[in-house]
N, C-alpha and C. Protein backbone atom coordinates (compact mmCIF):
# COMPACT_ATOMS: atom_id res chain seq x y z
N UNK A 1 -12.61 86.28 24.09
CA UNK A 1 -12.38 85.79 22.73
C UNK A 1 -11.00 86.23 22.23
N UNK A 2 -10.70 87.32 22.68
CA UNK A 2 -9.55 87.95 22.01
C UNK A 2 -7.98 86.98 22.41
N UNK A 3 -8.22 87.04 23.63
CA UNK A 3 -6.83 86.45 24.30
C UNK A 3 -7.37 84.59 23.90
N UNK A 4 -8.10 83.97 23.61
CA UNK A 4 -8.15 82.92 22.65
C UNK A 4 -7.49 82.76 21.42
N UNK A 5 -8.27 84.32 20.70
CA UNK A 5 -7.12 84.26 19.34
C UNK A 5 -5.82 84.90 19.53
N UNK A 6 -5.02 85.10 20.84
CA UNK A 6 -4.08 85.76 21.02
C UNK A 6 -3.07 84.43 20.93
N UNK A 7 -3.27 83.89 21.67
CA UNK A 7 -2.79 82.51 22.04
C UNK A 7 -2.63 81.56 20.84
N UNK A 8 -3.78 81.62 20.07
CA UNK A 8 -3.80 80.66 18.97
C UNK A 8 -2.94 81.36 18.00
N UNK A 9 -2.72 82.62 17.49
CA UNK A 9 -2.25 83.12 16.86
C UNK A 9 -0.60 82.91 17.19
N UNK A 10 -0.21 83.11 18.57
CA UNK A 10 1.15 83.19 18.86
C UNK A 10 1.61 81.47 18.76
N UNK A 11 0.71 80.57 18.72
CA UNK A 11 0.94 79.16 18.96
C UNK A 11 1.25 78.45 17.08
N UNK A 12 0.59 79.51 16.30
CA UNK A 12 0.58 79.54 14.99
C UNK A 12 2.00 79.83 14.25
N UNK A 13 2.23 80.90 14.90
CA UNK A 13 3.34 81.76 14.48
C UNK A 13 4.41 80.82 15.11
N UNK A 14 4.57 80.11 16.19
CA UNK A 14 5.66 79.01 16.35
C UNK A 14 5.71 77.64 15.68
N UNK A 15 4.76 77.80 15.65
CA UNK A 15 4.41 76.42 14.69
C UNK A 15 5.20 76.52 13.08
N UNK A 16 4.56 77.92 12.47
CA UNK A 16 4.92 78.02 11.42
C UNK A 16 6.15 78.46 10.81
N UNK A 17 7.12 79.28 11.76
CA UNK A 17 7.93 79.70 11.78
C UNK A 17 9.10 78.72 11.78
N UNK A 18 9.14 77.59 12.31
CA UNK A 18 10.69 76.45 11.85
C UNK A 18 10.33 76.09 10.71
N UNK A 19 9.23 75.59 9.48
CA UNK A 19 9.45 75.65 7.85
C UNK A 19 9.49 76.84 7.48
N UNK A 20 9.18 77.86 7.68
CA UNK A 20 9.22 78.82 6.95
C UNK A 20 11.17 79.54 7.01
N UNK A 21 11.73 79.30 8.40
CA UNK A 21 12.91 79.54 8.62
C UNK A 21 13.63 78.67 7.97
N UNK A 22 13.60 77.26 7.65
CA UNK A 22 14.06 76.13 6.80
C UNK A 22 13.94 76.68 5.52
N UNK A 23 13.21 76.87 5.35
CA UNK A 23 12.89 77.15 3.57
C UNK A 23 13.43 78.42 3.22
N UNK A 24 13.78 79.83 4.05
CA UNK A 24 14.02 80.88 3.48
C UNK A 24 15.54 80.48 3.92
N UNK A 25 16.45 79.99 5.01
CA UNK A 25 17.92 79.78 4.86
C UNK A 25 18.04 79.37 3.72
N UNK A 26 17.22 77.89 3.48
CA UNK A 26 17.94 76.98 2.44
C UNK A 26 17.77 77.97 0.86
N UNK A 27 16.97 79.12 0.91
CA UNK A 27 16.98 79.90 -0.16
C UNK A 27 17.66 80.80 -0.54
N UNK A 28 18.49 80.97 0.86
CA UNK A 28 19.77 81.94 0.92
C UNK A 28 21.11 81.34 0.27
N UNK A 29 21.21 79.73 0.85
CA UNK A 29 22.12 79.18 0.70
C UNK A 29 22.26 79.00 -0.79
N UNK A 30 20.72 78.94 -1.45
CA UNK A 30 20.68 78.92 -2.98
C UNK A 30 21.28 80.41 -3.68
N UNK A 31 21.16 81.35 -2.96
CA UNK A 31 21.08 82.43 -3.53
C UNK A 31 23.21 82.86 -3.28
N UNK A 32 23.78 82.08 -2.74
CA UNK A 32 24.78 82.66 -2.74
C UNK A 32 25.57 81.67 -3.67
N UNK A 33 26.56 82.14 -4.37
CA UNK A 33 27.06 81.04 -5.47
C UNK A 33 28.21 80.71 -4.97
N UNK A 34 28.50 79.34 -5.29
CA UNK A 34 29.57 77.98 -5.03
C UNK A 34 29.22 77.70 -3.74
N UNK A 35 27.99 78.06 -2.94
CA UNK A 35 27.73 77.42 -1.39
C UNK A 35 27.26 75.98 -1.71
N UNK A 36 26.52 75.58 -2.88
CA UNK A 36 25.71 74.24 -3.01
C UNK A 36 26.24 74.05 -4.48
N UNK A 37 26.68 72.82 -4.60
CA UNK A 37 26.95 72.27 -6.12
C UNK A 37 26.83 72.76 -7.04
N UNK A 38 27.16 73.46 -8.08
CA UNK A 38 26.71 73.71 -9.26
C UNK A 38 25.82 75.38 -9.18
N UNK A 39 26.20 75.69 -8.18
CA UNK A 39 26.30 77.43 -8.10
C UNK A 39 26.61 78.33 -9.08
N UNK A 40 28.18 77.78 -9.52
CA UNK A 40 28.88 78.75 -10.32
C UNK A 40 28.77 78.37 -11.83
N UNK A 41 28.79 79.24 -12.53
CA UNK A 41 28.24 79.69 -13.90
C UNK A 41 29.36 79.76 -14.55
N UNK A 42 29.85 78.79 -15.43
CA UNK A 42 30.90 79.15 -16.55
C UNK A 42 30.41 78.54 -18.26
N UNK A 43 30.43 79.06 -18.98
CA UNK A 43 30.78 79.08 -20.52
C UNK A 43 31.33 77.67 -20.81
N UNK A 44 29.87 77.27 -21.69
CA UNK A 44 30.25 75.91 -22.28
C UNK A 44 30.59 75.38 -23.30
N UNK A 45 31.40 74.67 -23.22
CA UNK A 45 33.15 74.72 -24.60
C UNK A 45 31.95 74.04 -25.28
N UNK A 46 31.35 74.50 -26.20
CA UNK A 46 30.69 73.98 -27.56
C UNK A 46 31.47 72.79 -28.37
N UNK A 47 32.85 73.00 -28.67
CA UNK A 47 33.44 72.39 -29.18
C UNK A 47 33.83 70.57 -28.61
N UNK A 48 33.53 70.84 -27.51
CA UNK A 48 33.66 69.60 -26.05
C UNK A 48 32.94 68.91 -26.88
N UNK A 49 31.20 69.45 -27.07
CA UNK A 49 30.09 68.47 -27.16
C UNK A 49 29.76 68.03 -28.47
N UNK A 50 30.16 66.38 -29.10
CA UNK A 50 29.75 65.88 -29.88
C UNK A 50 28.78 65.07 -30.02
N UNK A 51 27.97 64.62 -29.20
CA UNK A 51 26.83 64.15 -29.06
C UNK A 51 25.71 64.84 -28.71
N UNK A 52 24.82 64.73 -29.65
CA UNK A 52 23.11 65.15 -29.36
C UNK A 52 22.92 64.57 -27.79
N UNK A 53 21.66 65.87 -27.55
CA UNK A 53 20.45 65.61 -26.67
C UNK A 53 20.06 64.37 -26.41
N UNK A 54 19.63 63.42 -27.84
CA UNK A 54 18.79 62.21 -28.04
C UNK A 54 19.85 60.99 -28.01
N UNK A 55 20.88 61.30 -28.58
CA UNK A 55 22.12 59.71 -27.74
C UNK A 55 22.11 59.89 -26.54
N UNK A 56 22.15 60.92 -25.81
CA UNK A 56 22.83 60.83 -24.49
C UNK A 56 21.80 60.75 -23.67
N UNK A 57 20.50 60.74 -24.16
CA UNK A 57 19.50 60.05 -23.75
C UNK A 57 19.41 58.40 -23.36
N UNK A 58 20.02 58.15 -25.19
CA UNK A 58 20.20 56.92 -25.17
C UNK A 58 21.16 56.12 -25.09
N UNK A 59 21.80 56.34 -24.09
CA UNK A 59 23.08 56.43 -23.75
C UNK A 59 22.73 56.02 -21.85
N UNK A 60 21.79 56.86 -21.85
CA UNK A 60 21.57 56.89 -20.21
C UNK A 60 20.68 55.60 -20.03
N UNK A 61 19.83 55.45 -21.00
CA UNK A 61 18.70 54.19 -20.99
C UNK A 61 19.48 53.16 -21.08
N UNK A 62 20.57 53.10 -22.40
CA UNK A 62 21.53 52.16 -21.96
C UNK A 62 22.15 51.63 -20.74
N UNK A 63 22.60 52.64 -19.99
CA UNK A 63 23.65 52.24 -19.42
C UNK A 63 22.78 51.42 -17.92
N UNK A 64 21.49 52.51 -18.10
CA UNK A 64 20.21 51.45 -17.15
C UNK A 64 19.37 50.46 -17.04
N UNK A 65 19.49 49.92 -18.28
CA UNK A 65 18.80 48.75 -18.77
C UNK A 65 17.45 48.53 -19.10
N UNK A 66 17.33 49.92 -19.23
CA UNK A 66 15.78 50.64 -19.01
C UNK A 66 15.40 51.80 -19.33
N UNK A 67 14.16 51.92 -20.01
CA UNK A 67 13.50 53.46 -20.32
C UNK A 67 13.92 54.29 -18.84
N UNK A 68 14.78 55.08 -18.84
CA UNK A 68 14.58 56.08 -17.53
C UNK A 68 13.56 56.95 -17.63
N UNK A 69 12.62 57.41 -16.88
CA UNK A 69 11.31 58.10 -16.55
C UNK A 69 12.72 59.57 -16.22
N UNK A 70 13.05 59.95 -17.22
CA UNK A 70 13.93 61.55 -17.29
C UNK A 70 12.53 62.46 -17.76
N UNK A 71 13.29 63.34 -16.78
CA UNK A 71 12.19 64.95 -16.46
C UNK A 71 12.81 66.02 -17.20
N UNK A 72 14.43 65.94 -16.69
CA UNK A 72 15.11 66.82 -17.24
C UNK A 72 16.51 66.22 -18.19
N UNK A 73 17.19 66.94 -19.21
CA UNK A 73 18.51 66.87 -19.68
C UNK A 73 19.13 68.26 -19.97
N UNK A 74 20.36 68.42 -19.35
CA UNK A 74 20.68 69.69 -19.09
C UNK A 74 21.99 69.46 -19.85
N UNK A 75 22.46 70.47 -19.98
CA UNK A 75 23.98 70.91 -20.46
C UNK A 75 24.33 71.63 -19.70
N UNK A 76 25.71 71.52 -18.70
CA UNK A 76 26.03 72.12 -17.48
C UNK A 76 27.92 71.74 -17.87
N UNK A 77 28.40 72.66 -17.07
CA UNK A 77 29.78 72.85 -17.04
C UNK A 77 30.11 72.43 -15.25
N UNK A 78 30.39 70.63 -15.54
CA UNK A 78 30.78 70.54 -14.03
C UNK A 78 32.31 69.89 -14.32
N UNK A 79 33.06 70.88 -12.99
CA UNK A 79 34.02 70.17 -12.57
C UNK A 79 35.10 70.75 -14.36
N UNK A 80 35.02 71.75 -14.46
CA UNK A 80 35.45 71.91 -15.66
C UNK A 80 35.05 71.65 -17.25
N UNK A 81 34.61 71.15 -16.96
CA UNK A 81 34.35 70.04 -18.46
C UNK A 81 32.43 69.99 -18.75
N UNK A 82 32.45 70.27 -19.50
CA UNK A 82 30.86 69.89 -20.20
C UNK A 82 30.27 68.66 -20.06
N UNK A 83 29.00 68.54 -19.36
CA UNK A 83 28.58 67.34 -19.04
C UNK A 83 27.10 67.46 -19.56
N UNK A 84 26.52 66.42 -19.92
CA UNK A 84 24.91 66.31 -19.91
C UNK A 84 24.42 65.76 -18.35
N UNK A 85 23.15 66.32 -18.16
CA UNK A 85 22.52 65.90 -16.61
C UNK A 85 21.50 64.80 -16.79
N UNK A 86 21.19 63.82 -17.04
CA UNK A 86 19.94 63.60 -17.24
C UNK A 86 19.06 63.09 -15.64
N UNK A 87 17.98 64.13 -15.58
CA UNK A 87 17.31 63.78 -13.96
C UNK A 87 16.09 63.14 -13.85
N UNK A 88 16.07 62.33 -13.13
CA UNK A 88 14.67 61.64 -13.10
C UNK A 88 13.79 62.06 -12.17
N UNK A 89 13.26 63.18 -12.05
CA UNK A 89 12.27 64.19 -11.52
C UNK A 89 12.17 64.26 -10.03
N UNK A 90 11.51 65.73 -9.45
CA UNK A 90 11.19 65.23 -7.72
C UNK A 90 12.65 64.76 -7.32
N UNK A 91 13.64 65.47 -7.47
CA UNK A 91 14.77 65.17 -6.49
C UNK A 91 15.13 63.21 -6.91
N UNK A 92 15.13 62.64 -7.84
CA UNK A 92 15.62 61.61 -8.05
C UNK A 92 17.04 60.92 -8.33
N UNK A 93 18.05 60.31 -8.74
CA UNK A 93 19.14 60.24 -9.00
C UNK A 93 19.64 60.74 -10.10
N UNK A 94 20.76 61.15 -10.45
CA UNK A 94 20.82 61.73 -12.02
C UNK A 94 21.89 60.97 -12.82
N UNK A 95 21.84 60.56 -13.81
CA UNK A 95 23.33 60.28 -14.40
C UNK A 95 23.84 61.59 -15.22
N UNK A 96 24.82 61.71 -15.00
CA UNK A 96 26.14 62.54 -15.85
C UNK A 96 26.69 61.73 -17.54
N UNK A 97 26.16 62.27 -18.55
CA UNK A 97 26.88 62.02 -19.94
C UNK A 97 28.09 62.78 -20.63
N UNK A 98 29.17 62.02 -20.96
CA UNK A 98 29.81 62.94 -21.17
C UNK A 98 29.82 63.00 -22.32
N UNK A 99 29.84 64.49 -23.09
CA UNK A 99 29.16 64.82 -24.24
C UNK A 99 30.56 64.69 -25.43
N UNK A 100 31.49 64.20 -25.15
CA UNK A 100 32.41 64.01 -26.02
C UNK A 100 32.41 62.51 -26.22
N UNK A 101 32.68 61.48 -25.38
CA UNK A 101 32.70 60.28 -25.16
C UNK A 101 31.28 59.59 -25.12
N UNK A 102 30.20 59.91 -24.38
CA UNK A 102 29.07 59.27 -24.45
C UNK A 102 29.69 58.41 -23.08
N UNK A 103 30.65 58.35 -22.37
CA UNK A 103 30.78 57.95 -21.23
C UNK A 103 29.65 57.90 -19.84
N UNK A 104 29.06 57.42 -19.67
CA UNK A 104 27.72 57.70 -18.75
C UNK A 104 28.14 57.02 -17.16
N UNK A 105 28.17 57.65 -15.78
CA UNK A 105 28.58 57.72 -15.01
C UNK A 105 27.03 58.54 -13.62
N UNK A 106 27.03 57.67 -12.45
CA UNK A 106 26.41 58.20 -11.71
C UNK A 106 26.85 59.71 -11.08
N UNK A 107 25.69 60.14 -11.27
CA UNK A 107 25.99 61.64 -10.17
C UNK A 107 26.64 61.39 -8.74
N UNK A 108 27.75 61.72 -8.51
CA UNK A 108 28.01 61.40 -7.65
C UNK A 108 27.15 62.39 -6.06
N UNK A 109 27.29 61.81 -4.65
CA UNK A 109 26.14 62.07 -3.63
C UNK A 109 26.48 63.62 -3.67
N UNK A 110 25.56 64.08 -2.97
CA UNK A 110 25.62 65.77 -2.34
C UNK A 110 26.23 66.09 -1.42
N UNK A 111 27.35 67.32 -1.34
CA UNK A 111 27.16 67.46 -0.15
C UNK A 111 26.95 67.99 0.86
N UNK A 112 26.62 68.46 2.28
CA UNK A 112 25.83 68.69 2.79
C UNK A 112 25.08 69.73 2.78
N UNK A 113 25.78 70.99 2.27
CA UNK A 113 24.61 72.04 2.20
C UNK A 113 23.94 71.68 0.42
N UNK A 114 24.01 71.32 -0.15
CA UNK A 114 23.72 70.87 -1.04
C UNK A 114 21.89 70.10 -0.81
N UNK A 115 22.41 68.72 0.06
CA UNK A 115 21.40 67.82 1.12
C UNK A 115 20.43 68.84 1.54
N UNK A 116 20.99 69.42 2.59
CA UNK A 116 20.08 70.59 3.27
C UNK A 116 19.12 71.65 2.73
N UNK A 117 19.96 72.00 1.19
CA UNK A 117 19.25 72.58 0.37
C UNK A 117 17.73 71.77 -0.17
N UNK A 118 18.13 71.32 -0.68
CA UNK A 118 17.55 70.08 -1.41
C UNK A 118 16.03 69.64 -0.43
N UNK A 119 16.43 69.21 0.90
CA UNK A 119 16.04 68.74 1.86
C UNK A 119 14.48 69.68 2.70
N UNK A 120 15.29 70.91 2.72
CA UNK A 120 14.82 72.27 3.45
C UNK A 120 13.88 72.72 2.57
N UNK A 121 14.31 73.02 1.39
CA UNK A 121 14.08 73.83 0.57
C UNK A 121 12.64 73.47 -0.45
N UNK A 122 12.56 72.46 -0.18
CA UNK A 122 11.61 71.40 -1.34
C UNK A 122 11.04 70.38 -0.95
N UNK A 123 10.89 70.36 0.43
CA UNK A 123 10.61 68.93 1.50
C UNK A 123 10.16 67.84 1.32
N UNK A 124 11.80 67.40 0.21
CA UNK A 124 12.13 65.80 -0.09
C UNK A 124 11.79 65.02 0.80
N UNK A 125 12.53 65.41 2.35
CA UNK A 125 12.82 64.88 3.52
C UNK A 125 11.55 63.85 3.63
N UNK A 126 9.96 64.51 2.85
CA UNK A 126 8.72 64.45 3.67
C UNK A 126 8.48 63.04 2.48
N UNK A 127 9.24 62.80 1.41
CA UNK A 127 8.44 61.68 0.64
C UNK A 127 7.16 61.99 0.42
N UNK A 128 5.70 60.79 0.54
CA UNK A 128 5.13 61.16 -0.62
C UNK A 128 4.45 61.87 0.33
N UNK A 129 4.64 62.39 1.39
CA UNK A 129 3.72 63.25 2.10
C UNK A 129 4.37 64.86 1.68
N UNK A 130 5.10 64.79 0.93
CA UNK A 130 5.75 66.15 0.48
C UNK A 130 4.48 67.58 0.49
N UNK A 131 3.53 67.14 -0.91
CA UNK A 131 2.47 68.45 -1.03
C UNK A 131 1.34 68.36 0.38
N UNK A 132 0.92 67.09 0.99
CA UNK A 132 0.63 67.56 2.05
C UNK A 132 0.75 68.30 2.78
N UNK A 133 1.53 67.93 3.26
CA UNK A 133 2.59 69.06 4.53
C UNK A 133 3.03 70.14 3.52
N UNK A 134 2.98 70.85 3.07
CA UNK A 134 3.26 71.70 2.38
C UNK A 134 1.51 72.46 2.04
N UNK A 135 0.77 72.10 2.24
CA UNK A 135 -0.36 72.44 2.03
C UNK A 135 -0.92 72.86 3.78
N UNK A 136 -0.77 72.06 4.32
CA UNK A 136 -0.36 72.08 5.74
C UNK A 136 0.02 72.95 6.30
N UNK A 137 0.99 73.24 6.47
CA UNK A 137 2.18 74.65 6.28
C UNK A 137 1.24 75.98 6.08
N UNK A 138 1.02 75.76 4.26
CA UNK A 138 0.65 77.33 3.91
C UNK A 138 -1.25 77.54 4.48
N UNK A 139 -1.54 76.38 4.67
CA UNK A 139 -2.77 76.31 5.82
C UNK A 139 -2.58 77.13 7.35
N UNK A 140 -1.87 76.99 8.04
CA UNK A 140 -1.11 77.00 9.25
C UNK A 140 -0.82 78.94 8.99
N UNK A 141 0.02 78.82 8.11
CA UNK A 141 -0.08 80.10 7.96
C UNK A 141 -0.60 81.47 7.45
N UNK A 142 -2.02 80.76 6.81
CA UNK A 142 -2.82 81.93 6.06
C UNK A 142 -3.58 81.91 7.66
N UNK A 143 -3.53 81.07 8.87
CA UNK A 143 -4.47 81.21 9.98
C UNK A 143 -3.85 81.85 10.86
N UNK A 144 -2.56 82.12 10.23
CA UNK A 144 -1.58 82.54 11.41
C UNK A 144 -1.71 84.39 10.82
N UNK A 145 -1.82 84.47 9.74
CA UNK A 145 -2.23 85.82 9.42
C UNK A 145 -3.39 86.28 9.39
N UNK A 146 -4.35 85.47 9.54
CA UNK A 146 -5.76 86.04 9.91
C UNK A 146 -6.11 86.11 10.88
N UNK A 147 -5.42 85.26 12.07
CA UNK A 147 -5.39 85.77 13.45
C UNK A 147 -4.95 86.90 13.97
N UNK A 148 -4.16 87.33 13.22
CA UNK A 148 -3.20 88.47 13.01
C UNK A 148 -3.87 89.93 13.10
N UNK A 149 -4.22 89.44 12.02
CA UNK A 149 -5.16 91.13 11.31
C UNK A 149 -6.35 91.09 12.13
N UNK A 150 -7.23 90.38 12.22
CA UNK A 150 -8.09 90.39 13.54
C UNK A 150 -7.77 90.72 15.07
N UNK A 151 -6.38 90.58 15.36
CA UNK A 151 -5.90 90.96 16.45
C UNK A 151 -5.87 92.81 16.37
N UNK A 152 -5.12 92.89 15.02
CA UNK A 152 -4.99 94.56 14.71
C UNK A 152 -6.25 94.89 14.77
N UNK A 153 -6.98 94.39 13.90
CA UNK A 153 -8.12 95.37 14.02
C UNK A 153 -8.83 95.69 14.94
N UNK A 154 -8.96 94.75 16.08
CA UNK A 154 -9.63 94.75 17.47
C UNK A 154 -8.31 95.89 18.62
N UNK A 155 -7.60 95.43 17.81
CA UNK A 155 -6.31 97.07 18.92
C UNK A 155 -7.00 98.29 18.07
N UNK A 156 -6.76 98.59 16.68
CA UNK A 156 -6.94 99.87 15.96
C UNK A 156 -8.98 99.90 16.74
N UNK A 157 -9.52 99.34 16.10
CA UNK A 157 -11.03 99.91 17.08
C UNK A 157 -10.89 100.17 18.64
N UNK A 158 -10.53 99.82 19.54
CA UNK A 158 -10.01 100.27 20.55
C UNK A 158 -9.35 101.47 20.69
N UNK A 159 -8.46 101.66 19.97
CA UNK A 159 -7.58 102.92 20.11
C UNK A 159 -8.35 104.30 19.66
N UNK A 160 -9.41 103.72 18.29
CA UNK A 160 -10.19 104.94 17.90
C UNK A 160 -11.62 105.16 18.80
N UNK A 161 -11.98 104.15 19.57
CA UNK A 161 -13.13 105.20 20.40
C UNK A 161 -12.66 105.51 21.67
């Protein structure tokens, strides 16, 4: 029985180990600043922004011809200059408002560690099978640690008689 769960356990631990290695790089890559878009942190010229939250809302619906299904609207300092984000949830496209002009402009693409982040990190890649496989995963690996500790405990009883 043992060398059954020896096997299954070590077959677990490979299994589980390329998302779990995906997901903790791409968390590194988050964790170091200016590696992925919008890393770095600067002070936002108040004075820049003359337009509300709610134009540049409507501003974005405008410019889409359509209620946008927005999750988020941010105030962010890109590229110098004060911008509004507005995102349409789950990794979707974003438009950029500019909070002086009301100028509304696509986010322009990612790039690649950005992608990778994004990708790795939150498994866009997987579409709507995303929380599956992700359920999957942390399945895979609560079996990969209970194979585990059952392995220890069958060495530690051994060792004590």
């Amino acid at each position: 029985m043992r060398s059954v769960v020896y096997r299954i356990h070590t077959w677990l631990g490979i299994i589980v180990a390329v998302p779990v290695l995906a997901w903790a790089s791409s968390g590194l890559l988050y964790a170091w600043p200016n590696t992925i878009e919008g890393g770095s942190v600067a002070n936002i010229e108040l004075a820049r922004v003359t337009i509300t939250p709610a134009d540049a809302m409507a501003r974005a619906n405008q410019f889409a011809g359509r209620q946008l299904p927005t999750t988020a609207l941010t105030l962010l300092m890109r590229d110098g200059k004060p911008v509004y984000q507005a995102i349409g949830g789950m990794g979707a496209d974003s438009l950029l408002i500019d909070p002086s002009s009301g100028a509304v402009t696509k986010t322009p693409p990612p790039g690649p560690l950005t992608r990778y982040f994004r990708q790795a990190h939150f498994y866009f890649f997987a579409g709507s099978w995303q929380v599956p496989l992700l359920i999957l995963f942390a399945a895979l690996a609560c079996a990969s640690a209970i194979s585990g500790i059952y392995l220890n405990l069958k060495l530690w009883s051994r060792k004590r008689a």
